[in-house]
Protein backbone atom coordinates (compact mmCIF):
# COMPACT_ATOMS: atom_id res chain seq x y z
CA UNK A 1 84.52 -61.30 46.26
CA UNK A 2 81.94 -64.47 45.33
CA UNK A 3 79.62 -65.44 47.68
CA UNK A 4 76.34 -67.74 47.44
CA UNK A 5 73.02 -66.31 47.99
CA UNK A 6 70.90 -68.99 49.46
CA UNK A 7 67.71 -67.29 48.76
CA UNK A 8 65.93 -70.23 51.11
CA UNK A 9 67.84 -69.09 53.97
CA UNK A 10 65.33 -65.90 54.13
CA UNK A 11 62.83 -68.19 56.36
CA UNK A 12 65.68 -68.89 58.59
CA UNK A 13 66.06 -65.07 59.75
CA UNK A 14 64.43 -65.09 63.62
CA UNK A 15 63.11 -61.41 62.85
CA UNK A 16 60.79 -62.08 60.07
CA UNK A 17 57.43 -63.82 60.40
CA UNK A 18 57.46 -67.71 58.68
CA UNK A 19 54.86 -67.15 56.38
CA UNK A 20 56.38 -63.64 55.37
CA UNK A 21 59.71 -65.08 54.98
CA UNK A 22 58.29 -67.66 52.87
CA UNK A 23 56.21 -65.51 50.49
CA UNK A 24 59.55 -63.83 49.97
CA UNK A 25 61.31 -66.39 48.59
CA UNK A 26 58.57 -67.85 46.44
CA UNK A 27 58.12 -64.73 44.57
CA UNK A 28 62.24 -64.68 44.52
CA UNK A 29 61.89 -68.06 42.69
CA UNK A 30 58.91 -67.38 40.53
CA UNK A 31 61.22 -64.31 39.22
CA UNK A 32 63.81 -65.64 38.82
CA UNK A 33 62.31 -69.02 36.78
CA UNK A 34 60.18 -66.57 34.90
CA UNK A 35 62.97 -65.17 33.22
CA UNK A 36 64.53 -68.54 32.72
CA UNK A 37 66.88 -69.13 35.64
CA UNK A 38 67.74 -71.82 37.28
CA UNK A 39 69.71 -72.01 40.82
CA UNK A 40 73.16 -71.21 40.81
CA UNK A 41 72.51 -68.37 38.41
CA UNK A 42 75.37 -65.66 38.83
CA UNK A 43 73.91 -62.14 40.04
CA UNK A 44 76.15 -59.73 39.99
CA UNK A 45 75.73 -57.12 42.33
CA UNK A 46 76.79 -53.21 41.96
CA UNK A 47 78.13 -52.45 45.30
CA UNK A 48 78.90 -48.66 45.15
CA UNK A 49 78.37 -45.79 42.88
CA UNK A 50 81.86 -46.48 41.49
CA UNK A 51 80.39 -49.32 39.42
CA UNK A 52 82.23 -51.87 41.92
CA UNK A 53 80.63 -55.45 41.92
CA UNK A 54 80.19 -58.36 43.65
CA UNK A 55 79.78 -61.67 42.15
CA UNK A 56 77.18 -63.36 43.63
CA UNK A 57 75.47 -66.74 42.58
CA UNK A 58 71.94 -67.04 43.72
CA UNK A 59 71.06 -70.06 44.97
CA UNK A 60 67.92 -72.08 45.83
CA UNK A 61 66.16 -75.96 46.58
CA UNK A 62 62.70 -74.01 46.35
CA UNK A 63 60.53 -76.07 43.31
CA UNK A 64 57.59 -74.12 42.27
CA UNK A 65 54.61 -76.05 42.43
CA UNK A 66 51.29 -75.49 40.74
CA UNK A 67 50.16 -73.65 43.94
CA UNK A 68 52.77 -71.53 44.09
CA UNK A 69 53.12 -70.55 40.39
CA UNK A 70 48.94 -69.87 40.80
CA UNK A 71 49.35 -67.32 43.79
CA UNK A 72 52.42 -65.00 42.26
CA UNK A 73 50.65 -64.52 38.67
CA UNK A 74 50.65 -60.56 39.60
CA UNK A 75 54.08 -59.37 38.24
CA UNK A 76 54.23 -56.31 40.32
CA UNK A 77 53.36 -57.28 43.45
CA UNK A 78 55.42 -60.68 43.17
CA UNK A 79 58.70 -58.59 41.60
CA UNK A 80 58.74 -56.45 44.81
CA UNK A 81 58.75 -59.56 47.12
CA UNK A 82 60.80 -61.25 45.30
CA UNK A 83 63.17 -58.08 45.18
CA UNK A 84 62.99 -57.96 49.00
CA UNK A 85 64.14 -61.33 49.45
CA UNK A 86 67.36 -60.38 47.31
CA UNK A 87 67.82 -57.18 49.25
CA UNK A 88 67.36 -58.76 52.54
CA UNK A 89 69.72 -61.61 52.32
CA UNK A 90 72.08 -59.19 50.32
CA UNK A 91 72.14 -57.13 53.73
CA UNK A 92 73.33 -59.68 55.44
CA UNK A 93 76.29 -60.08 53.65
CA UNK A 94 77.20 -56.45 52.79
CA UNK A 95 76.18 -54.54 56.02
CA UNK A 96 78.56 -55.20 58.54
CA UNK A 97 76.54 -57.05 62.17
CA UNK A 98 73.37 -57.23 59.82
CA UNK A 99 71.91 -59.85 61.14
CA UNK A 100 68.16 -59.37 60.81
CA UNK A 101 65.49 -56.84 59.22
CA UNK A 102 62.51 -55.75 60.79
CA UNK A 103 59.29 -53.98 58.71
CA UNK A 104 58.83 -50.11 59.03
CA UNK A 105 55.46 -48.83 59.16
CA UNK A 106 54.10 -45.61 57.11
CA UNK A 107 55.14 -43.55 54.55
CA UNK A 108 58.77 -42.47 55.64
CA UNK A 109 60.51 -43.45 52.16
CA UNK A 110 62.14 -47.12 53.05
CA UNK A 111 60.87 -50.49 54.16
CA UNK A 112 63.45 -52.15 56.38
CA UNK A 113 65.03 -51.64 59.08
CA UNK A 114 68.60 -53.55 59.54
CA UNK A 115 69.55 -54.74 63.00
CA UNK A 116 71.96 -56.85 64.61
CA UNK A 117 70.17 -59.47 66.40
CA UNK A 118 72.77 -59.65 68.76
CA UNK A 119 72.67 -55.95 70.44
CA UNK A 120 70.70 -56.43 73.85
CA UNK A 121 69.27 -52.56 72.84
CA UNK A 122 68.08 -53.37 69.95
CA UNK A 123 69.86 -50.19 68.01
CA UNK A 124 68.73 -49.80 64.47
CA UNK A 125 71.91 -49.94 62.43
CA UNK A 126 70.62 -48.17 59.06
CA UNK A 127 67.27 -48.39 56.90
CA UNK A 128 67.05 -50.09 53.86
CA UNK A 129 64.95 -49.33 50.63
CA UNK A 130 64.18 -52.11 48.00
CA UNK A 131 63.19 -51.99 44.50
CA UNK A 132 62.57 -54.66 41.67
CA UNK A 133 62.92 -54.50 37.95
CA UNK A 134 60.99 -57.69 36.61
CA UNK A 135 62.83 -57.02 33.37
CA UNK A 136 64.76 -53.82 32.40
CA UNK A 137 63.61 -51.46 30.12
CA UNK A 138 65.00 -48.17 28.62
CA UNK A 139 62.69 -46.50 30.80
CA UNK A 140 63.15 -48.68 33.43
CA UNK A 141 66.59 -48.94 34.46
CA UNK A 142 68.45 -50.16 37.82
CA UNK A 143 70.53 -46.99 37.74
CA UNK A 144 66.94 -44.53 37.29
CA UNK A 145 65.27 -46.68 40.04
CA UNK A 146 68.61 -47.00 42.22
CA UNK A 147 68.75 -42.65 41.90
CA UNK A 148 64.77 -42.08 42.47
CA UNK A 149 65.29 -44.38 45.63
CA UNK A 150 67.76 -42.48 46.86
CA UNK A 151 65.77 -39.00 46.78
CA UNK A 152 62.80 -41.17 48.61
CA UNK A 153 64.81 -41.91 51.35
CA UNK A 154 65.41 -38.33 52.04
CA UNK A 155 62.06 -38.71 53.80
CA UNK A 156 63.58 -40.12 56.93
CA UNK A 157 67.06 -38.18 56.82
CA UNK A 158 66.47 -36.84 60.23
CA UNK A 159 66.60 -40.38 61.90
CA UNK A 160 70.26 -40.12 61.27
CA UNK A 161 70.77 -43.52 60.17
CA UNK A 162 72.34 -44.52 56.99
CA UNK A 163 70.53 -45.56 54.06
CA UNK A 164 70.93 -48.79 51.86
CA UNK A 165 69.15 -48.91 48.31
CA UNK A 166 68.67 -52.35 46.97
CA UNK A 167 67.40 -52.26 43.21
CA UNK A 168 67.02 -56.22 41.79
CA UNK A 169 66.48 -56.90 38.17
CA UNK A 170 65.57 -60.31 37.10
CA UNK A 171 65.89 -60.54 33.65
CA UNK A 172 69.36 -60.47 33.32
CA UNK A 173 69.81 -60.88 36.54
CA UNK A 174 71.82 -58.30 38.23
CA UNK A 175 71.28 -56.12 41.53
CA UNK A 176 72.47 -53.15 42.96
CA UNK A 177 73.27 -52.48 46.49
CA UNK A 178 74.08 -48.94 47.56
CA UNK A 179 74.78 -46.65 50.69
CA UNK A 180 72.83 -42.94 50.05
């Protein structure tokens, strides 16, 4: 299955502040042109545990200005925004009647929710946990991160909703997107 990511279409989700939305996909941009990408790159995306993929090609119209490229100069904190821009608009796609996200608060071991803007109850459909890798390492691997995710999500077991980990890597790039 191909589909386009069109990372810009995070500010168009009703559920997520402008200004967050935006911050999202600037740090998604400064990644990915960090590591020498340009739009249309081809992310392929692990979908499963079985080593299934998607073939995804990331798109954006976002140009990085001086501004911007001055505000995400701290790799860690810009890699996990970036990664949550991926994850977000990769939930979308893969989680069937995702149609929006919405923050959790605390320390219960994910950071989205995924809901279906749609349902007049507002029902959570499952949580999501994200993860960036700015560039993969030995030590720092999408399948390590993607398995320690999974054991922090066992925080918030009891709320009986599934669990989605997202793990991006820029570098080459390539993302993994899978139901605990």
């Amino acid at each position: 299955m191909n589909h386009p990511l069109h990372l810009d279409q995070i500010t168009t989700l009703n559920a997520l502040a402008p200004g967050y939305a935006t911050a999202m996909l600037e740090a998604a941009v400064v990644c990915m042109a960090d590591q020498n990408h340009q739009s249309g790159v081809s992310l392929p995306v692990n979908i499963n545990d079985r080593g299934d993929k998607n073939n995804i090609q990331a798109n954006w119209a976002l140009a990085i200005s001086e501004n911007i490229h001055k505000s995400y100069q701290e790799p860690s904190r810009t890699t996990d925004y970036g990664a949550m821009c991926i994850a977000v608009l990769l939930s979308t796609i893969l989680v069937k009647k995702c149609s929006a996200v919405e923050p959790t608060m605390g320390n219960n071991g994910f950071d989205f929710y995924l809901c279906d803007e749609e349902d007049e109850y507002n029902f959570y459909l499952a949580r999501l946990e994200v993860s960036g890798i700015r560039k993969e390492s030995k030590t720092n691997t999408v399948e390590k991160r993607v398995a320690v995710k999974k054991q922090q999500t066992r925080r918030s077991d009891n709320s009986g909703l599934p669990a989605y980990i997202c793990v991006t890597e820029f570098g080459t790039p390539k993302a993994s997107y899978v139901k605990k």
